[in-house]
N, C-alpha and C. Protein backbone atom coordinates (compact mmCIF):
# COMPACT_ATOMS: atom_id res chain seq x y z
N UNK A 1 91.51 105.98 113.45
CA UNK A 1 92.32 107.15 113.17
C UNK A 1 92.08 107.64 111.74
N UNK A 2 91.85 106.69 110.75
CA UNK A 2 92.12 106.84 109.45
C UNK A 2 90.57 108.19 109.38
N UNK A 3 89.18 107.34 110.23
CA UNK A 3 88.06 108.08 109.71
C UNK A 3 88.23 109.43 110.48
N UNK A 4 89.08 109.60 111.26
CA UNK A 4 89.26 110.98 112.27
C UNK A 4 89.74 111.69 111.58
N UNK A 5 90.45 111.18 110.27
CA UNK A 5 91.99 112.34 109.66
C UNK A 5 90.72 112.66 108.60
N UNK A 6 89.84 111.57 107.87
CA UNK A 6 88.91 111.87 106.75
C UNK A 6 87.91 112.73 107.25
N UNK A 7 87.33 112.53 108.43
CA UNK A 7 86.53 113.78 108.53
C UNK A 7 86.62 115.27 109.01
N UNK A 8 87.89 114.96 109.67
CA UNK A 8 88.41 116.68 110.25
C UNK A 8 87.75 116.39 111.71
N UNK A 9 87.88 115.31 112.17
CA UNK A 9 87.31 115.65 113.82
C UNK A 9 88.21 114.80 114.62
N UNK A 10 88.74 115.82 115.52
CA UNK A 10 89.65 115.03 116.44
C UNK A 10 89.40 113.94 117.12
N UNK A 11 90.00 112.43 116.91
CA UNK A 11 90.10 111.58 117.72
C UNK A 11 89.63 111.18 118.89
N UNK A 12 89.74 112.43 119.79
CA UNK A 12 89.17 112.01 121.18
C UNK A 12 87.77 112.50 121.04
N UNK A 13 87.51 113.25 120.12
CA UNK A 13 85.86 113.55 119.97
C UNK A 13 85.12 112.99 119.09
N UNK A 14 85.80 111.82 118.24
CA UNK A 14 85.24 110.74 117.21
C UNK A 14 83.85 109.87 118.44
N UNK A 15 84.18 109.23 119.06
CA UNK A 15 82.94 108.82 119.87
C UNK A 15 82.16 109.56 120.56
N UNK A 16 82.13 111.32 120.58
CA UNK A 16 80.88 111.61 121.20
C UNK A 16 80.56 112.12 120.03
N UNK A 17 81.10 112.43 118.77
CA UNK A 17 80.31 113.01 117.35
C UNK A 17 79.50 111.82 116.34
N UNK A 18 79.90 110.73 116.63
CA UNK A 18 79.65 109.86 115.88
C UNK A 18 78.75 108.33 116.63
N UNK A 19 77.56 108.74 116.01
CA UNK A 19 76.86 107.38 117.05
C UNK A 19 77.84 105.79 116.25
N UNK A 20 77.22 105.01 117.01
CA UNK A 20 77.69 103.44 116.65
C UNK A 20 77.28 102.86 115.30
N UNK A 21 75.85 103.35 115.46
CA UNK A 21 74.83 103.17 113.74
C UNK A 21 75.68 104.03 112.98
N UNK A 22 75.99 104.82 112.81
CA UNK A 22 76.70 105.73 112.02
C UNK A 22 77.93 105.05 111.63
N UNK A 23 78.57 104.66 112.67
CA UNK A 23 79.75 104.24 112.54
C UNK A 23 79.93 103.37 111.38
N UNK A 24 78.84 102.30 111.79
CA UNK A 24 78.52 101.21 111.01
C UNK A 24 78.17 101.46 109.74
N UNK A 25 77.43 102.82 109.55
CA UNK A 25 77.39 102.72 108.19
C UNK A 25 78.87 103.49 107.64
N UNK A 26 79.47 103.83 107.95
CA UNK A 26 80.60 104.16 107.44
C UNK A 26 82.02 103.07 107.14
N UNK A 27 81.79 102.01 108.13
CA UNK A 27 82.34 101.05 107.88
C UNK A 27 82.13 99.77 106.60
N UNK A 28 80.67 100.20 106.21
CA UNK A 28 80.09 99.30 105.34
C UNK A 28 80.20 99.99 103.90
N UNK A 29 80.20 101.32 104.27
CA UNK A 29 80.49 102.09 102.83
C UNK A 29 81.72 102.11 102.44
N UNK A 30 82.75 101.64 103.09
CA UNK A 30 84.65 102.04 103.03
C UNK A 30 84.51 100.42 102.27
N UNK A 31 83.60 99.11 102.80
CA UNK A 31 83.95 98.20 102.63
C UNK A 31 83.36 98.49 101.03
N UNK A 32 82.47 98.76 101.01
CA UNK A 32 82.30 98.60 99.03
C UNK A 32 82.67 99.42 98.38
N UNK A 33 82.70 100.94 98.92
CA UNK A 33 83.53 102.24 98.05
C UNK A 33 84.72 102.45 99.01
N UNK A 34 85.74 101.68 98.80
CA UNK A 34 87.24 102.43 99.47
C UNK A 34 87.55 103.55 99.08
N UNK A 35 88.13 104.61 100.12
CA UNK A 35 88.40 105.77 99.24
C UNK A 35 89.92 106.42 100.06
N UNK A 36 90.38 107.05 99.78
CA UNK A 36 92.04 107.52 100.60
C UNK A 36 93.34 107.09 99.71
N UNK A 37 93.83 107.69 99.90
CA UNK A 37 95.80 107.28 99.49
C UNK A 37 95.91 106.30 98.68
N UNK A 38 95.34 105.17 99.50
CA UNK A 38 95.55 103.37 98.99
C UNK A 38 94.90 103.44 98.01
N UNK A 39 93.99 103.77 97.81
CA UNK A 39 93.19 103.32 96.73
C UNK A 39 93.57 104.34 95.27
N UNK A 40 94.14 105.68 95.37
CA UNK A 40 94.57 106.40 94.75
C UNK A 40 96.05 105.82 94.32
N UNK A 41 96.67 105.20 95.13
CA UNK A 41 98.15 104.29 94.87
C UNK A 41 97.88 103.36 93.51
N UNK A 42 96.77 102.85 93.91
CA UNK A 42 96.00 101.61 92.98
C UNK A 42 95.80 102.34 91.45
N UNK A 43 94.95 103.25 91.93
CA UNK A 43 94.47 103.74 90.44
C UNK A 43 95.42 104.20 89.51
N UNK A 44 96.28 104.89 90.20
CA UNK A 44 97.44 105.56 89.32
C UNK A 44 98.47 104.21 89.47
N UNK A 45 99.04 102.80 89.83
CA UNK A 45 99.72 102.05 89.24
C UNK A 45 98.98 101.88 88.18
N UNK A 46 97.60 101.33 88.36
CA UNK A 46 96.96 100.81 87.09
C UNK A 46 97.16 101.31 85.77
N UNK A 47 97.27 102.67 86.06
CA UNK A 47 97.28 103.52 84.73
C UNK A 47 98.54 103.28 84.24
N UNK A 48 99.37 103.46 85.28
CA UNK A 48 101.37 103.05 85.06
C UNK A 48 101.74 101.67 84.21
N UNK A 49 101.19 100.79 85.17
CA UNK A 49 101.67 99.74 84.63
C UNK A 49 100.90 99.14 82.95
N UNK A 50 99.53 99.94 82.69
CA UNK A 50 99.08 99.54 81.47
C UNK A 50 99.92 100.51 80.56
N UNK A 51 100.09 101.91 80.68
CA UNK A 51 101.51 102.23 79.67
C UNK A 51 102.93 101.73 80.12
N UNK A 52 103.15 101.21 80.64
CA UNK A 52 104.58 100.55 80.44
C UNK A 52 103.96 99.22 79.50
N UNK A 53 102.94 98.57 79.79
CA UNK A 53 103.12 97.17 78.97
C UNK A 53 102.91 97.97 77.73
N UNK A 54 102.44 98.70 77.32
CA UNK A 54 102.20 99.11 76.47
C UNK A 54 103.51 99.59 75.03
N UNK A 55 103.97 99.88 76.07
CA UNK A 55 106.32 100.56 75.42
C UNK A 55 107.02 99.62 75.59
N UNK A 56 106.51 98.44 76.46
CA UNK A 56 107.28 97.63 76.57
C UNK A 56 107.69 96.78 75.64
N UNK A 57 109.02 95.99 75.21
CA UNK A 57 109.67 95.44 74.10
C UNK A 57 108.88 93.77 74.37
N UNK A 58 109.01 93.68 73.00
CA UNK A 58 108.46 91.89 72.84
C UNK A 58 108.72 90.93 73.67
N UNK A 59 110.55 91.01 73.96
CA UNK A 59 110.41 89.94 74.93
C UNK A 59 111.00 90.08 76.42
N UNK A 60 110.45 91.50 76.62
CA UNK A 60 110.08 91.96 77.96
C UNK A 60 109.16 91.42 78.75
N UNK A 61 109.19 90.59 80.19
CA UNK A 61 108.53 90.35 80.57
C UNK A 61 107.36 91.88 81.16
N UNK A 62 105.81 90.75 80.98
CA UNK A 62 105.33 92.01 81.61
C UNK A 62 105.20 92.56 82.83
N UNK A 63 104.78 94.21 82.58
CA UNK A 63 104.60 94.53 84.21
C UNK A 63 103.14 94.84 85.34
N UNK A 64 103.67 94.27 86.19
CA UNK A 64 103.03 93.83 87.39
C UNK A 64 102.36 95.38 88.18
N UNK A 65 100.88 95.15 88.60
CA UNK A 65 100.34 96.36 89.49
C UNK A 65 101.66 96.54 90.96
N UNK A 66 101.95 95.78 91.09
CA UNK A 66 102.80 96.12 92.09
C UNK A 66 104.18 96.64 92.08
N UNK A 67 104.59 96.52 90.35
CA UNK A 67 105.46 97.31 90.15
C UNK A 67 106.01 98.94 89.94
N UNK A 68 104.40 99.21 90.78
CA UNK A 68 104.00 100.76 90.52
C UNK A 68 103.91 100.95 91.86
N UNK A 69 103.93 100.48 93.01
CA UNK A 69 103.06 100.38 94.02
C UNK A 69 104.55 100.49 95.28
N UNK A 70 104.84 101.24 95.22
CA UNK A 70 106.28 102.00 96.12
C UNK A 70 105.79 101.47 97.98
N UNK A 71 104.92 101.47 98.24
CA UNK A 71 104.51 101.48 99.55
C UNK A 71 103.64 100.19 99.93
N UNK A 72 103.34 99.54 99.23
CA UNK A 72 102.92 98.31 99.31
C UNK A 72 103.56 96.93 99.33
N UNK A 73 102.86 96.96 100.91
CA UNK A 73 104.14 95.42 101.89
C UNK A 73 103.77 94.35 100.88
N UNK A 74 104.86 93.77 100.74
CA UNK A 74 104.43 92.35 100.02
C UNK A 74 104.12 91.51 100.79
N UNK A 75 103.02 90.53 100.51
CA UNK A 75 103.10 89.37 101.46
C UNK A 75 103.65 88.11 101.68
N UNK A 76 104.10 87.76 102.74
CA UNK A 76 104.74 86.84 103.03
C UNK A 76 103.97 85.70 102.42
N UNK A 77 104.81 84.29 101.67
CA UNK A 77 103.87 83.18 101.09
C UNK A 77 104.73 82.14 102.62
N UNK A 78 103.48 81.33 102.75
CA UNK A 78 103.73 80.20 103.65
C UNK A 78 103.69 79.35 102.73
N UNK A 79 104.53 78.25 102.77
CA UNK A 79 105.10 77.39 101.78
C UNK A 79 104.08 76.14 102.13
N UNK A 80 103.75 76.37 103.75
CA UNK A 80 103.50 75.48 104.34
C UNK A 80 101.69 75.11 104.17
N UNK A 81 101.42 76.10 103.44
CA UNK A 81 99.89 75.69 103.46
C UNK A 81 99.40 74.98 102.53
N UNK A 82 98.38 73.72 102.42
CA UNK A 82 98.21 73.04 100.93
C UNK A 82 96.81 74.11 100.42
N UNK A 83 96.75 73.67 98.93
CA UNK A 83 95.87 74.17 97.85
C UNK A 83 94.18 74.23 98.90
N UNK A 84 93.84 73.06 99.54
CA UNK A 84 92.71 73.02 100.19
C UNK A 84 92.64 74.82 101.36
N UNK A 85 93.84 74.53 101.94
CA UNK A 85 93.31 75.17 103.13
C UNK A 85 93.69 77.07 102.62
N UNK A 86 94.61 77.17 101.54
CA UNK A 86 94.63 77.58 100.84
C UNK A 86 93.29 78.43 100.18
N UNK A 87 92.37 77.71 99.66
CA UNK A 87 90.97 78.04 99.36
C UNK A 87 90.27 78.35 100.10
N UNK A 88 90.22 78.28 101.74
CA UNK A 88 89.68 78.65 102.65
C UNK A 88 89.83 79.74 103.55
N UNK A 89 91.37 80.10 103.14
CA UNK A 89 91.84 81.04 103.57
C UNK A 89 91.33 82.47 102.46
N UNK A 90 91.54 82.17 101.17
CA UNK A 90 90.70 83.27 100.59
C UNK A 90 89.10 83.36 100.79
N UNK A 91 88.67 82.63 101.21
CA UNK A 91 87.33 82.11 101.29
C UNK A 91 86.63 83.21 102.31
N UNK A 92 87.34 82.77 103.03
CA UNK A 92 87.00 83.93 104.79
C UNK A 92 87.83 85.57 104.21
N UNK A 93 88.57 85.24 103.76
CA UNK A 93 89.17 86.65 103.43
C UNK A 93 88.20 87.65 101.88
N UNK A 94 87.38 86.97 101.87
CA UNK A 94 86.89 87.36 100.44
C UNK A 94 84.91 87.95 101.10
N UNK A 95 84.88 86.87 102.56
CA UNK A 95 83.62 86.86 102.82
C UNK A 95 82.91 88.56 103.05
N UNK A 96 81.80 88.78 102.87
CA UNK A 96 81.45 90.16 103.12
C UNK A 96 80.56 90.15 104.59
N UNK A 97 80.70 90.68 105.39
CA UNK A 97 79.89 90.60 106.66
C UNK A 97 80.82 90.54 107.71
């Protein structure tokens, strides 16, 4: 849906406008250049939260990218996972391919 709203082509005509190779390369380009809303959310906390630390008083704790970030789910922590499996879980989540 997301690449239907980015290119201006309706949904039900995304698979006869768009071959599979194509697809693919569009999927591989989002994965190293993200581009949309989210990533515009990002850029402008970044900018937010480096002038607030910036005004912020001495013994103000500092502030967090996510304290800019209005629409962004937090994630749930499992208490239950150790440090090992832990590392594996970013591991696969970090992998490219």
């Amino acid at each position: 849906m997301f690449l239907s709203v980015t290119l201006g082509i309706p949904y039900s005509e995304l698979g006869q406008r768009i071959s599979a190779s194509e697809l693919t390369l569009y999927q591989v380009y989002y994965r190293n250049y993200p581009w949309g809303e989210e990533r515009a959310d990002i850029r402008n906390a970044m900018s937010m939260a480096q002038t607030a630390n910036m005004h912020r008083g001495k013994s103000q704790a500092a502030y967090k990218l996510d304290d800019f970030m209005p629409f962004r789910e937090k994630p749930e922590v499992d208490e239950t996972v150790e440090p090992a499996g832990l590392r594996d879980m970013f591991k696969a989540m970090t992998r490219k391919g």
